[in-house]
Protein backbone atom coordinates (compact mmCIF):
# COMPACT_ATOMS: atom_id res chain seq x y z
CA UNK A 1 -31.67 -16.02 -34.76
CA UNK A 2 -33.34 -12.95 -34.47
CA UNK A 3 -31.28 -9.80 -33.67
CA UNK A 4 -32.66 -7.25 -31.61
CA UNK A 5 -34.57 -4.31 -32.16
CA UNK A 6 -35.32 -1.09 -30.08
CA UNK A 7 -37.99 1.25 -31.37
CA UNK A 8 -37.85 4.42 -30.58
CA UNK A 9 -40.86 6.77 -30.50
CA UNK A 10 -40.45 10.80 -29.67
CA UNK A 11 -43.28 12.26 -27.81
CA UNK A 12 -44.08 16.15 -27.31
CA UNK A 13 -47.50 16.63 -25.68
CA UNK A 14 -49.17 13.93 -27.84
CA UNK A 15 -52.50 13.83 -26.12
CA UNK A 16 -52.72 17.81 -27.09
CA UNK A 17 -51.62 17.14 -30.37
CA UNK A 18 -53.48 14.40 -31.35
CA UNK A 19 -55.65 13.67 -28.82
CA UNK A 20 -55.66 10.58 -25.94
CA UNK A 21 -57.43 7.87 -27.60
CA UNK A 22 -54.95 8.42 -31.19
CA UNK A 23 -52.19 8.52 -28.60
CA UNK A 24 -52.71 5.45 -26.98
CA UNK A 25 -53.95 3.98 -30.76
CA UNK A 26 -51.08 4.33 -32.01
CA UNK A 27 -48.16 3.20 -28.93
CA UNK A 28 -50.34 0.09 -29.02
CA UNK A 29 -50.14 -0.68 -32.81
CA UNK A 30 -46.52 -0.65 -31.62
CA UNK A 31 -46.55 -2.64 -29.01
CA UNK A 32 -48.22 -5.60 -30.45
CA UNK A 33 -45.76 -5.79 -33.12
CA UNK A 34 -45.20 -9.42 -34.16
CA UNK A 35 -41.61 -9.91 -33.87
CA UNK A 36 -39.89 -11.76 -30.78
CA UNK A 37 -37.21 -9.66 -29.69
CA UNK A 38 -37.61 -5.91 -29.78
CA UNK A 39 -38.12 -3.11 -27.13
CA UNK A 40 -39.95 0.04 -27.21
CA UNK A 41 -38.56 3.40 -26.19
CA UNK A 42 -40.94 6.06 -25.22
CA UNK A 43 -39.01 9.29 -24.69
CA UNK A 44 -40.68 12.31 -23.92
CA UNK A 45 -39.72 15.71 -24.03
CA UNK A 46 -41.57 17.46 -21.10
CA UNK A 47 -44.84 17.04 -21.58
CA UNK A 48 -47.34 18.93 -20.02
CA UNK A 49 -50.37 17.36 -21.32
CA UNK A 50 -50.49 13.86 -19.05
CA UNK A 51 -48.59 11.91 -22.60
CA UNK A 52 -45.93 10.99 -19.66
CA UNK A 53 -48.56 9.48 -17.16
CA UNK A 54 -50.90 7.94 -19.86
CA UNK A 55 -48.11 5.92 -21.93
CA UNK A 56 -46.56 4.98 -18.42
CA UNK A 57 -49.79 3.39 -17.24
CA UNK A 58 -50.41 1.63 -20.80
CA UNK A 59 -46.74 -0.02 -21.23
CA UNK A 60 -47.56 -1.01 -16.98
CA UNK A 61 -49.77 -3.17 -18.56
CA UNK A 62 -48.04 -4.85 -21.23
CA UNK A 63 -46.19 -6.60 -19.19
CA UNK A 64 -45.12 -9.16 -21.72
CA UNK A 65 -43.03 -6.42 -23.43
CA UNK A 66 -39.94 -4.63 -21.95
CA UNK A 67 -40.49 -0.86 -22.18
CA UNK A 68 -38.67 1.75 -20.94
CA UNK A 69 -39.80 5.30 -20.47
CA UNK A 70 -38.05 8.13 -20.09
CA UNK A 71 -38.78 11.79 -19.34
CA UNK A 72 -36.74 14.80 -20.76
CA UNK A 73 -36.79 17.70 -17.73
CA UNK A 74 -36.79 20.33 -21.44
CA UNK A 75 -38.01 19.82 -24.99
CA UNK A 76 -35.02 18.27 -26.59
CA UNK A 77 -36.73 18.40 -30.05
CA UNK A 78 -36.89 15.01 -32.32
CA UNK A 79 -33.03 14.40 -32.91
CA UNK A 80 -32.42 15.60 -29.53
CA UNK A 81 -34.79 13.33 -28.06
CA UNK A 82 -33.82 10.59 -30.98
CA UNK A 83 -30.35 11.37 -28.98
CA UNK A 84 -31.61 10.32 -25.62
CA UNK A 85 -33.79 7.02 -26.87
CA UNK A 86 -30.39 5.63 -28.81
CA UNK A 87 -28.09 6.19 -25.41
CA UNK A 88 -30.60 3.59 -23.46
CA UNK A 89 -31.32 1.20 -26.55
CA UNK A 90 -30.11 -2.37 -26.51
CA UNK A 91 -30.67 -3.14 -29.88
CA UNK A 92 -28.51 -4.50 -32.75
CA UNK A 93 -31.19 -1.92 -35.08
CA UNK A 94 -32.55 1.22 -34.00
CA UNK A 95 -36.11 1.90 -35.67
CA UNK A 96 -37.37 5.47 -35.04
CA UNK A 97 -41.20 5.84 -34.84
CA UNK A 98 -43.15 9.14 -34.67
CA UNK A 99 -46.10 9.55 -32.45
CA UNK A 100 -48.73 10.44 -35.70
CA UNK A 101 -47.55 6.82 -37.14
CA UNK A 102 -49.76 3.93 -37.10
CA UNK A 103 -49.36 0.05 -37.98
CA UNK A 104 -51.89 -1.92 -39.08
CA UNK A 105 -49.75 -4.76 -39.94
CA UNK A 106 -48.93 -7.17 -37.15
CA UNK A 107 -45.95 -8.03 -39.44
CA UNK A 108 -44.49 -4.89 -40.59
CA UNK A 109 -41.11 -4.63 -38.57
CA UNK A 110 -40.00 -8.34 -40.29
CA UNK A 111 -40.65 -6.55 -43.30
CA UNK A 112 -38.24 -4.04 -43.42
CA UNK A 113 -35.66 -5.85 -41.69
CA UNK A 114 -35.99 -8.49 -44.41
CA UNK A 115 -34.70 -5.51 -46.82
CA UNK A 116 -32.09 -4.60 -44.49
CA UNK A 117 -30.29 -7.80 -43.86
CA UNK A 118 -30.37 -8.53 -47.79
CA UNK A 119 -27.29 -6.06 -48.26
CA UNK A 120 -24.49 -5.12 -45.65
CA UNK A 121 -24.38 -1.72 -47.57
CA UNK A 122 -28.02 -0.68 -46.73
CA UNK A 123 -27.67 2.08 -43.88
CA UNK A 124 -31.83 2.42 -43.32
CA UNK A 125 -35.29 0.75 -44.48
CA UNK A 126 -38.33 2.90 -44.43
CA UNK A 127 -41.86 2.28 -44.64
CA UNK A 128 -44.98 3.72 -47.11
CA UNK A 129 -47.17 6.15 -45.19
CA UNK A 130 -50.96 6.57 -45.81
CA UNK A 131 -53.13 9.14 -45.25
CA UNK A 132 -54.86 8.13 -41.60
CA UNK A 133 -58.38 10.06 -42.35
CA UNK A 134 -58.43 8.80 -46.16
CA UNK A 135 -56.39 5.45 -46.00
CA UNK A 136 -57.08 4.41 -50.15
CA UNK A 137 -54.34 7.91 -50.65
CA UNK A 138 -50.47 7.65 -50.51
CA UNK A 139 -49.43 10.66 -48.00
CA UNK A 140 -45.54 9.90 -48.51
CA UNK A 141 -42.74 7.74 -50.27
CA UNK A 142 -39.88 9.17 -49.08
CA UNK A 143 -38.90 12.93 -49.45
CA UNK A 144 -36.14 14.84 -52.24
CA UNK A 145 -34.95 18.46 -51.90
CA UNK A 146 -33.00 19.96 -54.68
CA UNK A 147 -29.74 20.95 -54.96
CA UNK A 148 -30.48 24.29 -53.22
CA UNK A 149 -31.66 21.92 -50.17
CA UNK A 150 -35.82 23.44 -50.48
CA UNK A 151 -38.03 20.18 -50.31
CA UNK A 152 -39.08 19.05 -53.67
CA UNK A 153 -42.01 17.22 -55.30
CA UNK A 154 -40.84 13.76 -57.33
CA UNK A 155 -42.78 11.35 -59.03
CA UNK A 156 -41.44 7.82 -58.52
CA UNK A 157 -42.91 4.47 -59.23
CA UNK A 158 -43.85 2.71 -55.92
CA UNK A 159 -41.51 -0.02 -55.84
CA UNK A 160 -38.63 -1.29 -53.65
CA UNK A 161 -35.96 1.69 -54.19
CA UNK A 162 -33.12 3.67 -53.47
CA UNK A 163 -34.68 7.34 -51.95
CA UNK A 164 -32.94 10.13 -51.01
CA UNK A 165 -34.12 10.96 -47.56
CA UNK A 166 -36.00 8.76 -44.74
CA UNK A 167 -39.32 8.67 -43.10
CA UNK A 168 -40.83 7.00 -40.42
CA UNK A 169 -41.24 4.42 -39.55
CA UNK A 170 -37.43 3.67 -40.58
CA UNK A 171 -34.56 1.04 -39.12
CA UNK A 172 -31.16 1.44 -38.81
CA UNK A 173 -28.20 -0.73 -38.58
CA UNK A 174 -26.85 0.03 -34.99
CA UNK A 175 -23.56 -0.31 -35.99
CA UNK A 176 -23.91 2.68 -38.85
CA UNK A 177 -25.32 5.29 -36.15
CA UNK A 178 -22.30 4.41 -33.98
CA UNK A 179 -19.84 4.80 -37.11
CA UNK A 180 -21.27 8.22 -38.16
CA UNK A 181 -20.87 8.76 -34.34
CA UNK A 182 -22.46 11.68 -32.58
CA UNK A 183 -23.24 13.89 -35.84
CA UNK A 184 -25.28 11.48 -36.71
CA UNK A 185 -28.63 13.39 -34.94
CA UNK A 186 -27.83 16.78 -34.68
CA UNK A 187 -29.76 18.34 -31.86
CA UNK A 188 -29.64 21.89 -32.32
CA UNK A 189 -32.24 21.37 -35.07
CA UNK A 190 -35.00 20.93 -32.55
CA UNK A 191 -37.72 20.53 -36.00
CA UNK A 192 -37.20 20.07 -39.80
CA UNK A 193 -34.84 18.55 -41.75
CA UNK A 194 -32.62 16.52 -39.39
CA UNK A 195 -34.11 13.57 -41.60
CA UNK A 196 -32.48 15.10 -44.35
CA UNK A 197 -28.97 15.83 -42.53
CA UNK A 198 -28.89 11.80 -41.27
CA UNK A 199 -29.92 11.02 -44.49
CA UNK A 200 -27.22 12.82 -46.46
CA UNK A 201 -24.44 11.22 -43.72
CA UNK A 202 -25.72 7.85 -44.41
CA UNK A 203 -25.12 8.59 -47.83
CA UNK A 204 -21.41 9.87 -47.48
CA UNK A 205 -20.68 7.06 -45.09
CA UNK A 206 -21.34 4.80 -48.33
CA UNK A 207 -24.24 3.15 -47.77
CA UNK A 208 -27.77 3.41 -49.14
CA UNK A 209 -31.25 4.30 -48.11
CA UNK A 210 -34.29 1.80 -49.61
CA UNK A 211 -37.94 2.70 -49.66
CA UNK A 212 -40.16 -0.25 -48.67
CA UNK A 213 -43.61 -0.35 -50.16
CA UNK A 214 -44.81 -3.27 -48.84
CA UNK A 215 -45.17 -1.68 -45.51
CA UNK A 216 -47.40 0.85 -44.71
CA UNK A 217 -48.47 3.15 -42.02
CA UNK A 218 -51.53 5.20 -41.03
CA UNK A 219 -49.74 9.18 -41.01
CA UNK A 220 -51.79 11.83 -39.65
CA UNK A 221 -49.13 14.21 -40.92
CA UNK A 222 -48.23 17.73 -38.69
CA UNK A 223 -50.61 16.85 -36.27
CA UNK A 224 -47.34 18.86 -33.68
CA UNK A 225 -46.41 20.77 -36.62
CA UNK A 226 -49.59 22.54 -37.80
CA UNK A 227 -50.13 23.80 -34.06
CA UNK A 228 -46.66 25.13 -33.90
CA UNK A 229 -46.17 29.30 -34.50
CA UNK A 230 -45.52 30.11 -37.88
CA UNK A 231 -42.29 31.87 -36.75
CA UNK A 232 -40.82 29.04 -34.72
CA UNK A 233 -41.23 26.51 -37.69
CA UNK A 234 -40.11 28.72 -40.32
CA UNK A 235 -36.97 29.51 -37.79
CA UNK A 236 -35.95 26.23 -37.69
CA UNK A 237 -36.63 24.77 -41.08
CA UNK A 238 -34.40 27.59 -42.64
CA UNK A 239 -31.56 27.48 -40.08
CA UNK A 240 -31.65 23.81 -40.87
CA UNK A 241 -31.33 23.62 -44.54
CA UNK A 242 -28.52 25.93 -44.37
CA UNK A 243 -26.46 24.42 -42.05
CA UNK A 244 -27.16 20.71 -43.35
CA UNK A 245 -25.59 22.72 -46.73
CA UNK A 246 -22.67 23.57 -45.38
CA UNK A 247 -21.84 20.57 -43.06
CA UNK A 248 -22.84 18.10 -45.54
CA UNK A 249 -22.12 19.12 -48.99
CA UNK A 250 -18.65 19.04 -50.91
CA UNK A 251 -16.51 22.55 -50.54
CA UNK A 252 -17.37 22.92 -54.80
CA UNK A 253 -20.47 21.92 -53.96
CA UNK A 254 -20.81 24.85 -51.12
CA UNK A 255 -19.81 27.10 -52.87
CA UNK A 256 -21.81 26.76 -56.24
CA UNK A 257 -25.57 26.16 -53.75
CA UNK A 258 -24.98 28.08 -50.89
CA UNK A 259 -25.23 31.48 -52.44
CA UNK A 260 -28.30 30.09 -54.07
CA UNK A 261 -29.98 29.45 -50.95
CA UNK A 262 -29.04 32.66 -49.36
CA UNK A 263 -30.34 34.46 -52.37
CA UNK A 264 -33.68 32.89 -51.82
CA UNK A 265 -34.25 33.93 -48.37
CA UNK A 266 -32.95 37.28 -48.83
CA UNK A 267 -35.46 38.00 -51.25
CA UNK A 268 -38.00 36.09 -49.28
CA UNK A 269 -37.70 38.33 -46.52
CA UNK A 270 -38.49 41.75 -49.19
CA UNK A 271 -41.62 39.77 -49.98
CA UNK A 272 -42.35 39.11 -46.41
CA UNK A 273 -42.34 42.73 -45.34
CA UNK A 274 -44.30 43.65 -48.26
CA UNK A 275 -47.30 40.89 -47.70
CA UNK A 276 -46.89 42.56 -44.24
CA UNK A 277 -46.13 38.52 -43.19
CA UNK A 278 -43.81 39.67 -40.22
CA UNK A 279 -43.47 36.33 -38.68
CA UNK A 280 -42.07 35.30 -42.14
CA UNK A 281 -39.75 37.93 -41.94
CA UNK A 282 -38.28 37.45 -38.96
CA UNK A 283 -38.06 33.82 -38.87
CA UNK A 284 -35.98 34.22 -42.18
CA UNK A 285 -33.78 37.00 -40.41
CA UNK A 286 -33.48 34.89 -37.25
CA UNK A 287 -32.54 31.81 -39.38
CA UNK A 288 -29.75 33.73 -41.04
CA UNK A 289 -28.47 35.34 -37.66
CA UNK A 290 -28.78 31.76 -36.19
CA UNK A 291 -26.03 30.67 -39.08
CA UNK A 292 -23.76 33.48 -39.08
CA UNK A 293 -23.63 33.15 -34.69
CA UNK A 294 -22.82 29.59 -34.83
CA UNK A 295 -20.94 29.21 -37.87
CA UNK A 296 -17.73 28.39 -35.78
CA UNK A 297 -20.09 25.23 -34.58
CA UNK A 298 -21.48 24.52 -37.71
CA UNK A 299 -18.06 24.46 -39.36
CA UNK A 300 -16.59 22.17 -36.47
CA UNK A 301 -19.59 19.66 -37.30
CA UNK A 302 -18.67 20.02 -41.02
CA UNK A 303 -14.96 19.37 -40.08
CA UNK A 304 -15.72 16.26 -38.40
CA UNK A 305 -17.98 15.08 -41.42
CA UNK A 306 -15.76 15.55 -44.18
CA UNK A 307 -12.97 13.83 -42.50
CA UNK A 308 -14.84 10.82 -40.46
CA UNK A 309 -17.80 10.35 -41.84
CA UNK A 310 -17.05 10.85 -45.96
CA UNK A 311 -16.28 7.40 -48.12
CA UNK A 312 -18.19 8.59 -51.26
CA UNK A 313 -18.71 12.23 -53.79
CA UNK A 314 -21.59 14.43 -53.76
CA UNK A 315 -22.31 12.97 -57.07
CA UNK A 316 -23.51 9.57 -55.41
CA UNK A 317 -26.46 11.18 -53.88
CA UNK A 318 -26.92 14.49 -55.70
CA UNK A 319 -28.45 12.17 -58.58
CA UNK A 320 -31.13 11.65 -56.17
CA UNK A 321 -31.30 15.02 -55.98
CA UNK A 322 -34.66 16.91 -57.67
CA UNK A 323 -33.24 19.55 -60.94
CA UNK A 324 -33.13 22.81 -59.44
CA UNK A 325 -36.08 24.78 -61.03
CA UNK A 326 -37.29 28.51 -60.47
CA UNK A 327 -40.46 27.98 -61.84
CA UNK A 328 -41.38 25.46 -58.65
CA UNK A 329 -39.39 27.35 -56.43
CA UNK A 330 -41.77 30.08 -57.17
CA UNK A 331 -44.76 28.14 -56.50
CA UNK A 332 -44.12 26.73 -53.34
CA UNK A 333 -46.62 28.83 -51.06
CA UNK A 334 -44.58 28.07 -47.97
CA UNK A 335 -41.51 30.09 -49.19
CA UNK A 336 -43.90 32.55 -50.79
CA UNK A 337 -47.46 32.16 -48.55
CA UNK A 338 -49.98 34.41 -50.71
């Protein structure tokens, strides 16, 4: 017997983003998923673009599928909204869809729950995604950050694997999300990286995360992003990787990265102001002020981690990890934009 699925997809002013007719593309590649008992979840988070209005009037007419849409009076951000679509979900799995996603494959949820349900001790599935403009390329197969918790490049073979971090489209065991409880999407990260803090959970909870190459997806990747400020996605990806640092990591562990990453910004922020890149600058500043003003919150959150959610060592997952190396940190141009 089939268990039940509810898919989840995050919206924030898709028809601006990616325009109406992707938009619509891309709920209905969802929607005419061949599997017999799953719902979709269209939360959105204030739109004022007519998203709201146009996905209402398309799931009216698929009548044959139970939909439910819901409509956030603020922009909750993806884990907030993530947040919102879990408390109305009736599913025994929880897959999480992004808006710039695509299926082309009738078949693909079956897939990756056919991964899933071959080992109690798999947390989350996740699926290949493809460039949408130039579908022949690979755009994604999972993501790594190193130690220091900056995003990393690493080669791996495409083949059924363990990964470090998740990407859409990925599945969930229901009963995982409600274990890890409600650190398990951490809203105040509004952008960036709350992939990687779920991800590192599900790996302290003891259980795994498997890439699924089988199933693919059309991405047409930052289509939100690359309209976003500068400042407001620097903000939030820096706050982020700090804080997912301290909540998530071992206290040895903290101590022996942290300083690293701190390091990195603070001289980040020199280079900023001389590149006369003052959005860089004060992102970085605003990201550090951000940690040090909730650090009684963020320390709460690492409490209840540590003592809840923790089964396994760093080491588990930290062999996932990328090697720290200076030589790429100095070549990534969005830490250092020339």
């Amino acid at each position: 017997m089939n268990k039940k699925v509810s898919i989840i997809m995050v919206n924030y002013n898709g028809v601006r983003f990616l325009g109406e007719n992707n938009l619509v593309s891309v709920v209905k590649s969802f929607l005419e998923t061949n599997y017999s008992d799953f719902e979709f979840i269209f939360v959105d988070n204030d739109s004022d673009d007519g998203s709201f209005e146009i996905i209402s009037n398309l799931l009216n007419s698929y009548h044959q599928i139970k939909s439910k849409i819901i409509k956030n009076n603020l922009n909750l951000g993806f884990a907030g909204g993530c947040n919102v679509g879990i408390k109305y979900s009736e599913g025994d799995y929880i897959c999480l869809v992004n808006n710039d996603d695509k299926v082309y494959d009738k078949n693909w949820l079956k897939e990756l729950l056919k991964i899933l349900e071959k080992d109690a001790k798999i947390g989350a599935v996740f699926a290949k995604k493809i460039k949408w403009d130039n579908p022949s390329e690979v755009d994604a197969r999972g993501m790594f950050i190193n130690p220091a918790g900056i995003v990393c490049n690493r080669i791996v073979e495409d083949k059924e694997r363990f990964c470090l971090i998740w990407q859409t489209p990925v599945v969930f065991r229901r009963n995982l999300i409600e274990k890890i409880g409600d650190t398990f999407f951490d809203d105040s990260y509004v952008i960036l990286h709350d992939d990687t803090d779920s991800s590192l959970k599900i790996w302290l909870a003891g259980y795994k995360i498997v890439y699924v190459p089988t199933v693919n997806v059309l991405h047409k990747r930052s289509a939100t992003m690359k309209q976003l400020e500068v400042e407001f996605v620097a903000f939030h990806g820096r706050k982020n990787i700090i804080q997912t640092i301290i909540k998530n990591y071992e206290t040895i562990n903290v101590i022996k990265w942290l300083p690293v990453t701190l390091t990195i910004y603070v001289v980040s922020i020199f280079y900023y102001l001389a590149i006369k890149r003052i959005d860089q600058a004060k992102a970085t500043l605003r990201a550090l002020y951000w940690v040090i003003k909730n650090l009684g919150i963020i320390l709460k959150k690492r409490k209840l981690i540590q003592e809840k959610v923790r089964k396994v060592p760093d080491k588990v997952y930290f062999k996932l990890m990328c090697p720290f190396s200076f030589h790429y940190l100095i070549k990534r141009e969005k830490l250092w934009p020339r």
